[in-house]
Each structure stands twice: as structure tokens, then as C-alpha cells.
C-alpha atoms as a PDB file:
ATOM      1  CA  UNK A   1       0.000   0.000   0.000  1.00  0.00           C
ATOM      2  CA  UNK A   2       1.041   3.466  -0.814  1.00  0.00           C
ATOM      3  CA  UNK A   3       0.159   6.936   0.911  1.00  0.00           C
ATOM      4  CA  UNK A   4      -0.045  10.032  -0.800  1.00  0.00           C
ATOM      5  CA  UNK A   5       2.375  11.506   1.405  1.00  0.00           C
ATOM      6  CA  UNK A   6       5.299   8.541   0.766  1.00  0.00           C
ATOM      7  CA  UNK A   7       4.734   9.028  -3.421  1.00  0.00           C
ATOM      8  CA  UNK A   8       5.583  12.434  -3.001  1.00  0.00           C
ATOM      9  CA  UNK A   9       9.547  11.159  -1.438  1.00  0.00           C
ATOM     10  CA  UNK A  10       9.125  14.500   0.504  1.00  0.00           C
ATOM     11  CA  UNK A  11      10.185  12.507   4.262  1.00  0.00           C
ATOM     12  CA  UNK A  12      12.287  13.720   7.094  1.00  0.00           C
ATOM     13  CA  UNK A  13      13.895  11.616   8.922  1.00  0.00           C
ATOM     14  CA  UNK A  14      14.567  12.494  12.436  1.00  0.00           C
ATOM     15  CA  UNK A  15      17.322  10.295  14.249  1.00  0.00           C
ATOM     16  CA  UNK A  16      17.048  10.226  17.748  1.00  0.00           C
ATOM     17  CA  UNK A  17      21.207  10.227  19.263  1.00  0.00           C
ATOM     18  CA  UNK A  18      20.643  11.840  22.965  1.00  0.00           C
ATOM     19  CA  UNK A  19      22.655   9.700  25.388  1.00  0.00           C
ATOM     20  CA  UNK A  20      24.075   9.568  28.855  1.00  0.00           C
ATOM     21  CA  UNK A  21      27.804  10.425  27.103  1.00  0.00           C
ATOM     22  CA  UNK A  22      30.419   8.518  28.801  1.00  0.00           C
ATOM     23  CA  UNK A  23      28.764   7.182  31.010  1.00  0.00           C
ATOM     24  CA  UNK A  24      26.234   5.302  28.534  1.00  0.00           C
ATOM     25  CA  UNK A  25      27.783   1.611  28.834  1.00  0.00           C
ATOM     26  CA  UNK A  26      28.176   0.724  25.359  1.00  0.00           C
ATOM     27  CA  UNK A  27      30.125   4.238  24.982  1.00  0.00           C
ATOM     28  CA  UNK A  28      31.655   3.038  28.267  1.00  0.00           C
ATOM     29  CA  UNK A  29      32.568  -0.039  27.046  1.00  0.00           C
ATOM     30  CA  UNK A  30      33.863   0.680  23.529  1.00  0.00           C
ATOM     31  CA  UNK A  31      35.571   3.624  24.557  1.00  0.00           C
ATOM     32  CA  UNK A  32      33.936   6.319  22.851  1.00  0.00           C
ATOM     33  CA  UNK A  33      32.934   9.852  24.164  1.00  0.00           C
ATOM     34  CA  UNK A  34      29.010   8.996  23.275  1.00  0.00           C
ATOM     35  CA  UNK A  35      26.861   6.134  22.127  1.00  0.00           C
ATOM     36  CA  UNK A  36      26.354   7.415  18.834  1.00  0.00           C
ATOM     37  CA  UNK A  37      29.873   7.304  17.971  1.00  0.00           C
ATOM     38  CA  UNK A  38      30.705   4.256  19.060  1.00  0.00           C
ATOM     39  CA  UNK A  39      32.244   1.996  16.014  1.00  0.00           C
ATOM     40  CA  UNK A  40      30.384  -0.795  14.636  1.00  0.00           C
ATOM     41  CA  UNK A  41      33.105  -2.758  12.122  1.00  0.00           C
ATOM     42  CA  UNK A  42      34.793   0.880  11.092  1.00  0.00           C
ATOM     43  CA  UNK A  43      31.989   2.862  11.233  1.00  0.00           C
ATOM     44  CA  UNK A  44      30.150   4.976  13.972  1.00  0.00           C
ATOM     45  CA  UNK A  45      26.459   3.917  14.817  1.00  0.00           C
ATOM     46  CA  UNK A  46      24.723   7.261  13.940  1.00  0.00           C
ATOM     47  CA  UNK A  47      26.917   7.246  11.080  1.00  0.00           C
ATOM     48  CA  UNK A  48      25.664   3.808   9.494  1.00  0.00           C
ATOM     49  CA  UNK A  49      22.147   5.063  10.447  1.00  0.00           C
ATOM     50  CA  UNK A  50      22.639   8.498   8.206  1.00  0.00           C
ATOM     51  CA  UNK A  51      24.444   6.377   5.071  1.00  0.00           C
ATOM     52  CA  UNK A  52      21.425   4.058   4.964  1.00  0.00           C
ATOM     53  CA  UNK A  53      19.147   7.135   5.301  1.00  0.00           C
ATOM     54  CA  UNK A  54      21.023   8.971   2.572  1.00  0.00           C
ATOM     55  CA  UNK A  55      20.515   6.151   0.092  1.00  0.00           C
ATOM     56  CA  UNK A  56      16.691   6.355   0.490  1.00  0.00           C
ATOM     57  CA  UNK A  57      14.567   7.778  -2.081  1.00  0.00           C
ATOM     58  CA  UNK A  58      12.024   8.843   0.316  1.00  0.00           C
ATOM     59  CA  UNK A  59      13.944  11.055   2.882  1.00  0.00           C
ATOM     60  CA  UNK A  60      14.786  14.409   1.486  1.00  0.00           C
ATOM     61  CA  UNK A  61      15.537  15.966   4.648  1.00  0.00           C
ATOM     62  CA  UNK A  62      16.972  14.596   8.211  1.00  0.00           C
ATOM     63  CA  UNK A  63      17.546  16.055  11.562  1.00  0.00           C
ATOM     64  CA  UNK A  64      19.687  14.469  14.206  1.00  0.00           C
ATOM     65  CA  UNK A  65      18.323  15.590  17.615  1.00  0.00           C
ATOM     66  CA  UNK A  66      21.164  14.996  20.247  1.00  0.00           C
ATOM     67  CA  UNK A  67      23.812  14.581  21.483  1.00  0.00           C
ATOM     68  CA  UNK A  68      23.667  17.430  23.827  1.00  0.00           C
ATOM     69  CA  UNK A  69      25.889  20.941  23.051  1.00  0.00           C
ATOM     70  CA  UNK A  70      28.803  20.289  24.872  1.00  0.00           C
ATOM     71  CA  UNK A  71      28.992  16.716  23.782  1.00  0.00           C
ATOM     72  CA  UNK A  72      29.177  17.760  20.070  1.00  0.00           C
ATOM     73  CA  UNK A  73      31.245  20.426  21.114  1.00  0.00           C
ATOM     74  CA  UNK A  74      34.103  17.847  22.478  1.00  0.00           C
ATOM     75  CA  UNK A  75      33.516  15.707  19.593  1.00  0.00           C
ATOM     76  CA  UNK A  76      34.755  17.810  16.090  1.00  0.00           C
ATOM     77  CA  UNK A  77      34.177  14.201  14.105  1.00  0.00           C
ATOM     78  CA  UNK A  78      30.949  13.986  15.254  1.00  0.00           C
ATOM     79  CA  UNK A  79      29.775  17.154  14.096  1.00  0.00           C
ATOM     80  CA  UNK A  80      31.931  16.819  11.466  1.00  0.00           C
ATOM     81  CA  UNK A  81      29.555  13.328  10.535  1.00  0.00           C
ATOM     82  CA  UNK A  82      26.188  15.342  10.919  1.00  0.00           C
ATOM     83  CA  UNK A  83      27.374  18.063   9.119  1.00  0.00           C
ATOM     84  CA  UNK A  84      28.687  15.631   5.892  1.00  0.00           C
ATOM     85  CA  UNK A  85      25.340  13.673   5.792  1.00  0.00           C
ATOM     86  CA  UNK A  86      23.561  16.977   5.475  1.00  0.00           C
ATOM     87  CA  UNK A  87      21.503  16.894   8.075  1.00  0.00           C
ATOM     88  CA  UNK A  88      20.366  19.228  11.035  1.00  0.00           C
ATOM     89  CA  UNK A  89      21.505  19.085  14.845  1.00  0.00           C
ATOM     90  CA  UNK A  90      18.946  19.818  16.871  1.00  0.00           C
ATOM     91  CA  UNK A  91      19.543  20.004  21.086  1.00  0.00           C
ATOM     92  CA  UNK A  92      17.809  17.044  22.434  1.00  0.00           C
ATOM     93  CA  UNK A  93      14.973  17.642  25.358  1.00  0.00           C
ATOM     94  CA  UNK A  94      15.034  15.516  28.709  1.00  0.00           C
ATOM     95  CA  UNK A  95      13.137  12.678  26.742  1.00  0.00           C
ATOM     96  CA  UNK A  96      13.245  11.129  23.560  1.00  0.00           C
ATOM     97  CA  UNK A  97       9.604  12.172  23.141  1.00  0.00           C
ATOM     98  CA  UNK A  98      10.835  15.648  23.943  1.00  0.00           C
ATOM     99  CA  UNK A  99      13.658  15.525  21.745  1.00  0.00           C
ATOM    100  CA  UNK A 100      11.197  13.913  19.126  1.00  0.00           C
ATOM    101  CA  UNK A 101       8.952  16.748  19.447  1.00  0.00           C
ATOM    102  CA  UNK A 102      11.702  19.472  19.862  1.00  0.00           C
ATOM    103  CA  UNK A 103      12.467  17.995  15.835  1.00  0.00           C
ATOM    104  CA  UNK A 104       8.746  18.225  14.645  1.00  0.00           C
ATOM    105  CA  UNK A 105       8.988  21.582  15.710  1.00  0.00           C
ATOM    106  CA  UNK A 106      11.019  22.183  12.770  1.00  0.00           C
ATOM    107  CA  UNK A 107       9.035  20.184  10.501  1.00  0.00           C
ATOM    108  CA  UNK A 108       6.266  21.848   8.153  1.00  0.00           C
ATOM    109  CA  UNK A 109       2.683  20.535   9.723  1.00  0.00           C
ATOM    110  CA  UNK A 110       2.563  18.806   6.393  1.00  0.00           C
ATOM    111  CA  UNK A 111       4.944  17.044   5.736  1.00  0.00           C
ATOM    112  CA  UNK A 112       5.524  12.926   6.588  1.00  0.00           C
ATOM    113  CA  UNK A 113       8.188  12.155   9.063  1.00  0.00           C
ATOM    114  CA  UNK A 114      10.164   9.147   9.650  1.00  0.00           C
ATOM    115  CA  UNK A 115      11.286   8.660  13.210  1.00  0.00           C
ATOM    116  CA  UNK A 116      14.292   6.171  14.399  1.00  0.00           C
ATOM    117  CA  UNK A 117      17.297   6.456  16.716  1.00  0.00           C
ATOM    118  CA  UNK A 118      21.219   6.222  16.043  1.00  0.00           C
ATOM    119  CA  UNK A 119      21.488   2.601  17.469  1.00  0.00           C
ATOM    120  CA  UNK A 120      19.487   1.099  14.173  1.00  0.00           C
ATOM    121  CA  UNK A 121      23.023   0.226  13.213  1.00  0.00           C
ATOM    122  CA  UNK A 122      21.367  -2.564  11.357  1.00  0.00           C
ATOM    123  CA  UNK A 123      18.895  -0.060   9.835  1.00  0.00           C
ATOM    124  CA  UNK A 124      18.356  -1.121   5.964  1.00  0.00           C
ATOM    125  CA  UNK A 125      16.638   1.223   3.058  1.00  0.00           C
ATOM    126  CA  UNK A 126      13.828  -1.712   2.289  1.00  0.00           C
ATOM    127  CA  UNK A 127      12.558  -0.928   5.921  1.00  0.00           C
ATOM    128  CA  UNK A 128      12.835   2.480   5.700  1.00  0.00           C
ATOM    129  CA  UNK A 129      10.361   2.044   1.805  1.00  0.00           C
ATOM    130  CA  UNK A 130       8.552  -0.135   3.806  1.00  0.00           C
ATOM    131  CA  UNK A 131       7.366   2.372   6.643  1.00  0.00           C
ATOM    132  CA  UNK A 132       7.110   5.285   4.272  1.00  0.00           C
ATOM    133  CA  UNK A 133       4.984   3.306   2.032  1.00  0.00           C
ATOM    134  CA  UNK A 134       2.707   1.367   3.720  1.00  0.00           C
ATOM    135  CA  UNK A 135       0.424   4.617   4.975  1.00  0.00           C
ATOM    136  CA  UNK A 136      -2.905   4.191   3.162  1.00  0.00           C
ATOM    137  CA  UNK A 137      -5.594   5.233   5.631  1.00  0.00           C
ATOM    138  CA  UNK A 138      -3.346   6.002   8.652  1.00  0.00           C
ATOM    139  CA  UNK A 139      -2.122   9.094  10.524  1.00  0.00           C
ATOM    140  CA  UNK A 140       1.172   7.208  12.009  1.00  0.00           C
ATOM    141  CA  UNK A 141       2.536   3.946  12.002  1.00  0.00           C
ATOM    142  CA  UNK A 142       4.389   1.727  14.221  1.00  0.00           C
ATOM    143  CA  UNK A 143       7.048  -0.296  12.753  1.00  0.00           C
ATOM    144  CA  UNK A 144       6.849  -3.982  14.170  1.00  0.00           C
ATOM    145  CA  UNK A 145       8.017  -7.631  13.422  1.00  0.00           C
ATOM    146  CA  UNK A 146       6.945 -10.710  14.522  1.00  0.00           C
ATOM    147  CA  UNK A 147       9.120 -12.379  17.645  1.00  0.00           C
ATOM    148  CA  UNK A 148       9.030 -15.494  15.626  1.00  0.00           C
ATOM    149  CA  UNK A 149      10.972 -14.226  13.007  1.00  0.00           C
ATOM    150  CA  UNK A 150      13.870 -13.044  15.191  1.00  0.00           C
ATOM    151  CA  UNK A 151      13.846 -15.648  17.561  1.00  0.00           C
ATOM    152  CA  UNK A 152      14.269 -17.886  14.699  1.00  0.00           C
ATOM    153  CA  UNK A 153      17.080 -15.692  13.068  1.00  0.00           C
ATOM    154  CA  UNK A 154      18.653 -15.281  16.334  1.00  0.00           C
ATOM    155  CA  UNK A 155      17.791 -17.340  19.059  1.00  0.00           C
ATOM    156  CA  UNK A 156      20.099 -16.499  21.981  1.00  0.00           C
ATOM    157  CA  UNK A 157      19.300 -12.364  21.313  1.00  0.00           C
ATOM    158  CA  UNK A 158      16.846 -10.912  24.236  1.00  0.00           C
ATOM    159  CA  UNK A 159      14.189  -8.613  23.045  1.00  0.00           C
ATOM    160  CA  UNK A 160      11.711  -6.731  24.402  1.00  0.00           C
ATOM    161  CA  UNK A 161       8.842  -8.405  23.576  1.00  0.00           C
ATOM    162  CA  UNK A 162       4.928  -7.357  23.389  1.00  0.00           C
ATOM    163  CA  UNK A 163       2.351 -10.067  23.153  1.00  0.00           C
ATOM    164  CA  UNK A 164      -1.144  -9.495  21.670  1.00  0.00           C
ATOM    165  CA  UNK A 165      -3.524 -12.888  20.858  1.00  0.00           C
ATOM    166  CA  UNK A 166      -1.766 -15.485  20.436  1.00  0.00           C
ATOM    167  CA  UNK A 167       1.295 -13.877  19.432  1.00  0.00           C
ATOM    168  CA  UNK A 168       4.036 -12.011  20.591  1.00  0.00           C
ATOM    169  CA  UNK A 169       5.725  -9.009  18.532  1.00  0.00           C
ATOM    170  CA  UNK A 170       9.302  -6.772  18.726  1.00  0.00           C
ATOM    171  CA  UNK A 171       9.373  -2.817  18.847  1.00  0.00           C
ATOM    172  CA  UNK A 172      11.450  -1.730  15.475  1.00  0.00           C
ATOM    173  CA  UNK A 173      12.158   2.012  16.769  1.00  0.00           C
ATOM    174  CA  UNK A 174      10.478   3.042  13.618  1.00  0.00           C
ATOM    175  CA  UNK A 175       7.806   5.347  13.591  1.00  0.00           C
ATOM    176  CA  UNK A 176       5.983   7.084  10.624  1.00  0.00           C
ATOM    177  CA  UNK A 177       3.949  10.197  10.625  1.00  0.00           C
ATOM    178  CA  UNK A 178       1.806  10.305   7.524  1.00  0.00           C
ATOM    179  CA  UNK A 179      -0.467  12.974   8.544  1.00  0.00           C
ATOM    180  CA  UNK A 180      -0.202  15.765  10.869  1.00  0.00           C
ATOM    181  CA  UNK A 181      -2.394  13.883  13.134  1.00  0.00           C
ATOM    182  CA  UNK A 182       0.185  11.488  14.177  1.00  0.00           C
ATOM    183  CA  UNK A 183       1.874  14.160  15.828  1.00  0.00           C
ATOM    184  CA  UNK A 184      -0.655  14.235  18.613  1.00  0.00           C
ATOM    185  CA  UNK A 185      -0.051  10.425  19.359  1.00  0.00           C
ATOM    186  CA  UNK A 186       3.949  11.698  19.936  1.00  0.00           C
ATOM    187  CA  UNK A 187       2.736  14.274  22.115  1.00  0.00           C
ATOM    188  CA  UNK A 188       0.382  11.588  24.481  1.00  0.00           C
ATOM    189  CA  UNK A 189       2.700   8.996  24.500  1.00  0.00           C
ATOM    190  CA  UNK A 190       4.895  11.160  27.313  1.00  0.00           C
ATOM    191  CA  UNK A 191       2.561   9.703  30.138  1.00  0.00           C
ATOM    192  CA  UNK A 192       4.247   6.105  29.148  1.00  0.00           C
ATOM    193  CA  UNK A 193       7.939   6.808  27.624  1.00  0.00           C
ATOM    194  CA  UNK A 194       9.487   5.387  30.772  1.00  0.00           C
ATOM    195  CA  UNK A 195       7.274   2.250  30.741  1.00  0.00           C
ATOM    196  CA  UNK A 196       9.149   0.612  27.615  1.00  0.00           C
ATOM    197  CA  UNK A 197      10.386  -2.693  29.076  1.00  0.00           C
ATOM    198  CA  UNK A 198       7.149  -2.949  30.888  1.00  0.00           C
ATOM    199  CA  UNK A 199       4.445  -3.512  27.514  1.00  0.00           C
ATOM    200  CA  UNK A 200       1.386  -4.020  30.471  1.00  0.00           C
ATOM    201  CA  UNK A 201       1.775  -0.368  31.853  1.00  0.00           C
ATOM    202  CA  UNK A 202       2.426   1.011  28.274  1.00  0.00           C
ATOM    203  CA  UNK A 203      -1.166  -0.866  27.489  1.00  0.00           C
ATOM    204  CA  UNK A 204      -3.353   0.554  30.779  1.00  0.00           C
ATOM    205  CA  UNK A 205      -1.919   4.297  29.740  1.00  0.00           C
ATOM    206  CA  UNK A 206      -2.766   4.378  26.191  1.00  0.00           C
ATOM    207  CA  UNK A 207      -5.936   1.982  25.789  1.00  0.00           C
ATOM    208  CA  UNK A 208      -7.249   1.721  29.325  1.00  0.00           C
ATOM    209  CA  UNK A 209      -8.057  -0.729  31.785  1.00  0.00           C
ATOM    210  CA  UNK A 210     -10.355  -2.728  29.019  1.00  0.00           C
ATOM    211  CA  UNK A 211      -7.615  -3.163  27.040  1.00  0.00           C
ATOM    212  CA  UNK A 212      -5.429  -3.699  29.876  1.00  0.00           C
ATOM    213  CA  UNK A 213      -7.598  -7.073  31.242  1.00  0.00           C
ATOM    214  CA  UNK A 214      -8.146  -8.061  27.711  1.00  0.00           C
ATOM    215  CA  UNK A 215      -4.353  -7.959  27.386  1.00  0.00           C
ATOM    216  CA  UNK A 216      -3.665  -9.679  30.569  1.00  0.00           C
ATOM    217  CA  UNK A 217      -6.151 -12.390  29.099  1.00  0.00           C
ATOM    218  CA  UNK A 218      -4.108 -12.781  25.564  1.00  0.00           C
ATOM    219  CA  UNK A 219      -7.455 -11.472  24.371  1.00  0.00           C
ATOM    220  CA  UNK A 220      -5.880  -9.363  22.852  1.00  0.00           C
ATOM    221  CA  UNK A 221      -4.845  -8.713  19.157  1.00  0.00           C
ATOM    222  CA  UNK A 222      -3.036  -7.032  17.328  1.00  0.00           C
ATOM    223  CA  UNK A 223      -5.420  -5.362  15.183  1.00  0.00           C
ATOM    224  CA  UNK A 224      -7.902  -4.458  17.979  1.00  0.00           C
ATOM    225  CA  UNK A 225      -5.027  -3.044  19.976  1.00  0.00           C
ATOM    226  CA  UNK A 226      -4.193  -0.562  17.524  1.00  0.00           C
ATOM    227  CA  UNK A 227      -8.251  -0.177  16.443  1.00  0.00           C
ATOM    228  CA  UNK A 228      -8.520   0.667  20.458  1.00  0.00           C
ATOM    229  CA  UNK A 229      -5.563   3.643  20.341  1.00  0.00           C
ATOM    230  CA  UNK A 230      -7.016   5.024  16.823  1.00  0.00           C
ATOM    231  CA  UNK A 231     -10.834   5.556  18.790  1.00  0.00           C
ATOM    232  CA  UNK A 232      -9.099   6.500  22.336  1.00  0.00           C
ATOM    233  CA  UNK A 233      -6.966   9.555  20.558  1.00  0.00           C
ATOM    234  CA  UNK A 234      -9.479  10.427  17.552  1.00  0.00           C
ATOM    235  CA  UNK A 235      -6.958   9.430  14.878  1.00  0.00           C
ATOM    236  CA  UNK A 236      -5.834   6.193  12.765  1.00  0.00           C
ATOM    237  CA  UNK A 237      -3.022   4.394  14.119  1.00  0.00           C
ATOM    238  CA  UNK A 238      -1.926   1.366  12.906  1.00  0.00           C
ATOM    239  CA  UNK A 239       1.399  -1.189  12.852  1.00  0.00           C
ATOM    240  CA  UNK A 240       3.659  -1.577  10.047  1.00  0.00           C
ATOM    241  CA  UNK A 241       4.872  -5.110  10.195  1.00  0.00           C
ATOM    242  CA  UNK A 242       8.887  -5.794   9.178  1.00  0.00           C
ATOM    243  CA  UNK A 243       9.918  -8.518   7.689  1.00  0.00           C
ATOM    244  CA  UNK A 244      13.704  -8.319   8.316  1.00  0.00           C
ATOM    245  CA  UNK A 245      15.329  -9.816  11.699  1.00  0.00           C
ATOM    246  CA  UNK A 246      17.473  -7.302  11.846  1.00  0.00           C
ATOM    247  CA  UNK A 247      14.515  -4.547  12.471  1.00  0.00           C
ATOM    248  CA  UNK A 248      14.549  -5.746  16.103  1.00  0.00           C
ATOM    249  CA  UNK A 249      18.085  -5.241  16.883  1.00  0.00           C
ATOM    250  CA  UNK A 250      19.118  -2.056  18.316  1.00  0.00           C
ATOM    251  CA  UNK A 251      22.108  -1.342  20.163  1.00  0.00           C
ATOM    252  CA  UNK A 252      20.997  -1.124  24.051  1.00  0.00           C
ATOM    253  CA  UNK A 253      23.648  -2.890  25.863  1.00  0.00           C
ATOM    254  CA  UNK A 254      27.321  -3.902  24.894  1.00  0.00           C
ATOM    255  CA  UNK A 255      25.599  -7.734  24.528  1.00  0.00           C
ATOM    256  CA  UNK A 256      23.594  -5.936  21.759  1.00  0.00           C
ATOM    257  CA  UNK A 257      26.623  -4.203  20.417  1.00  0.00           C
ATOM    258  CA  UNK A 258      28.425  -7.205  20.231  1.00  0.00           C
ATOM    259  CA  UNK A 259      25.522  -9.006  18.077  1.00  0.00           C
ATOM    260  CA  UNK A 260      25.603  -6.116  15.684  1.00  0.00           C
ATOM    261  CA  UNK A 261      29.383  -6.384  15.036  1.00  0.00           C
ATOM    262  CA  UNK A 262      28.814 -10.297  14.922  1.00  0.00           C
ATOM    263  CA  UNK A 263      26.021  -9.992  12.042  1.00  0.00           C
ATOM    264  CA  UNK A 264      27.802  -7.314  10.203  1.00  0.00           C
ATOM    265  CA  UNK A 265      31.084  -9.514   9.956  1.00  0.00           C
ATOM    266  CA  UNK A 266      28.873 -12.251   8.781  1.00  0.00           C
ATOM    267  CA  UNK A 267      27.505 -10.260   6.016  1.00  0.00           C
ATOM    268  CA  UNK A 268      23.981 -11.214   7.490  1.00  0.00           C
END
């Protein structure tokens, strides 16, 4: 399925690269000054992220929101990266909704935005078309895959996992805003941003207590989950499923960091 919005290839990306600097393990642990320039096989995480981004026919524009000032200021090669791929720092807010939000700020109302983070080291163009093109009828959309697929790619990687019905799906930090309307589910999802590893509380705050036992039940699905956020906030919501492994993994801890360099060095 195709939007209007993705046939026009008018998408910004927005790359989410706010970290705890130093003190972030995996920066910790590979040495570098911040998470997003920590190298993966030669090459720094946010800068794989804006390579595959600048191959895509959709994205015209892209902001990177984060790291903070004085991290970028310490850094002259990481500037240096954001400033070669073209694309706009923006200071990063206490969140990554707020930094997400502090980036649709710049964004014209009507244009379709493309939202990820600088750990997608794995990040490919196919699921980047895939997100931007599969809007018909929807105001955002929430890039998923099914655990099945990346257990069976990867069985010894941990995932956050949510489970709807009778089966159980992984968060692709991907998130498309066809419509301006999207923008409002950005702005409520603030009561649950901390709630991440915990998919039961992220349920209750965003489709109520209904939802919540239904959920509790494995009653369930997927499609009535995201029916029950489109009437609860007034717009259409709706998931985006992946078919690529390699959607799922993100670079969280140095375990994760580890896989990444592993599947890269395997050509996977």
C-alpha cells in the first residue's frame, strides 16, 4: 500500500542520538565519548544510520536531535559526521519524546516524518520504503516484526517483547507520521515513555483498563489493539509489520553491540 504523502519522497527523517555520554555503557565499554559514535566494524552507529538514510529515495531531509551541546562540542568528528550527511543538529529535550517533538517543531505541519534512533546500526533502506509506504488510511505507524521471526534468526538475542492474541511481537524504533495527526499520538505517549520494558503499563496508559484485562487475558490482538488507540486519541493508528530480523536489533547494551558487530562480519 502506498500513501499520498510517501509518493511524493518529501520525508524527514529524524534520528534520535541523545545519550548519557560517557557514562552510557556501550560508549563506556567501547571507549567512545558517546553512544552514537561508538564503532560498529569501522563505522560509527549514527553514522551507518545516516548512510542508509542517505541512500533512500524517500527522505529528502533529516535532523539528528542529540547529542547534547557540549557533547558535540568535544567531539569535532561527530559534528563533522552530521554536518557531511547533510543533516540538522537539533539540542535534544530531557526525553526522547521531547527531543522527538523538539524535531517536529522544525518540521512543516505537512509534511511525513520518519522517526528512528542512532542505534538502528542494522537499519536497511527496504525498511525504511517499507514504513514510508505502507500509509494508506493512517495518521502514524508503528514499525513492528513478529518475535518469531527473530527468535528464529537469532535465538540467543533478548528482546523486548509485546504479546497481543496469540502472538508475541518486537518494537522496530520506527515510527511514521503520515499525517499531521500522528503528531498528537507523539505528544500523548509522554505519560508512558518510561514504561518501555514494561508492555502491560504502556497498554493501561494508552488503551485503558479494558484493554489492559483483555491484554492480561491474551485477548488481545493485534489489530484491535491498535483499532482501540485510533478511537481513544481520535486518529488512525496502525502497525507496520517488518519482515527483516534485523529490524529488532538495536544497540541497548554492549551484549547488543556485540551481536551487531557479529552480524555485520557475517555479512547477514
Amino acid at each position: 500500500m502506498t500513501s499520498t504523502a510517501a509518493s511524493d519522497r518529501n520525508w524527514v527523517a529524524v534520528v534520535l542520538a541523545g545519550d548519557r555520554g560517557p557514562n552510557d555503557p556501550v560508549a563506556r565499554a567501547a571507549g567512545a565519548r558517546c553512544k552514537a559514535m561508538v564503532d560498529v566494524a569501522g563505522r560509527p552507529l549514527l553514522g551507518r544510520v545516516l548512510d542508509t538514510l542517505a541512500v533512500c529515495d524517500e527522505i529528502t531531509e533529516c535532523r539528528v536531535v542529540g547529542p547534547g551541546a557540549d557533547i558535540v562540542a568535544a567531539n569535532p568528528a561527530l559534528g563533522a559526521l552530521i554536518e557531511a550527511a547533510g543533516a540538522r543538529w537539533i539540542e535534544p529535550g530531557a526525553s526522547p519524546v521531547a527531543s522527538a517533538l523538539a524535531a517536529l517543531d522544525t518540521v512543516e505541519p505537512g509534511r511525513p516524518v520518519l522517526i528512528t534512533t542512532a542505534d538502528h546500526a542494522l537499519l536497511t533502506p527496504r525498511m525504511v520504503a517499507t514504513m514510508c509506504r505502507s500509509g494508506a488510511g493512517l495518521d502514524l505507524g508503528v514499525g513492528l516484526i513478529d518475535y518469531a521471526r527473530v527468535h528464529s534468526a537469532y535465538p540467543d538475542s533478548r528482546r523486548t517483547t509485546t504479546r497481543l492474541g496469540a502472538r508475541a511481537f518486537c518494537g522496530c524504533n520506527l515510527f511514521a507520521l503520515y499525517r499531521p495527526a500522528g503528531r498528537t499520538l507523539v505528544e500523548r505517549w509522554r505519560r508512558v515513555e518510561n514504561e518501555r520494558k514494561h508492555p502491560a503499563r504502556i497498554v493501561a496508559g494508552m488503551l485503558g483498563w479494558t484493554a489492559l484485562a483483555r491484554y492480561a487475558l491474551r485477548a488481545l490482538p493485534l489489530e484491535a489493539a491498535f483499532a482501540g488507540l485510533s478511537k481513544r486519541h481520535d486518529l488512525r493508528a496502525g502497525p507496520v509489520l517488518l519482515d527483516e530480523p534485523n529490524a529488532a536489533i538495536d544497540v541497548d547494551s554492549v551484549a547488543d553491540l556485540r551481536q551487531v558487530e557479529a552480524i555485520l562480519r557475517d555479512g547477514r
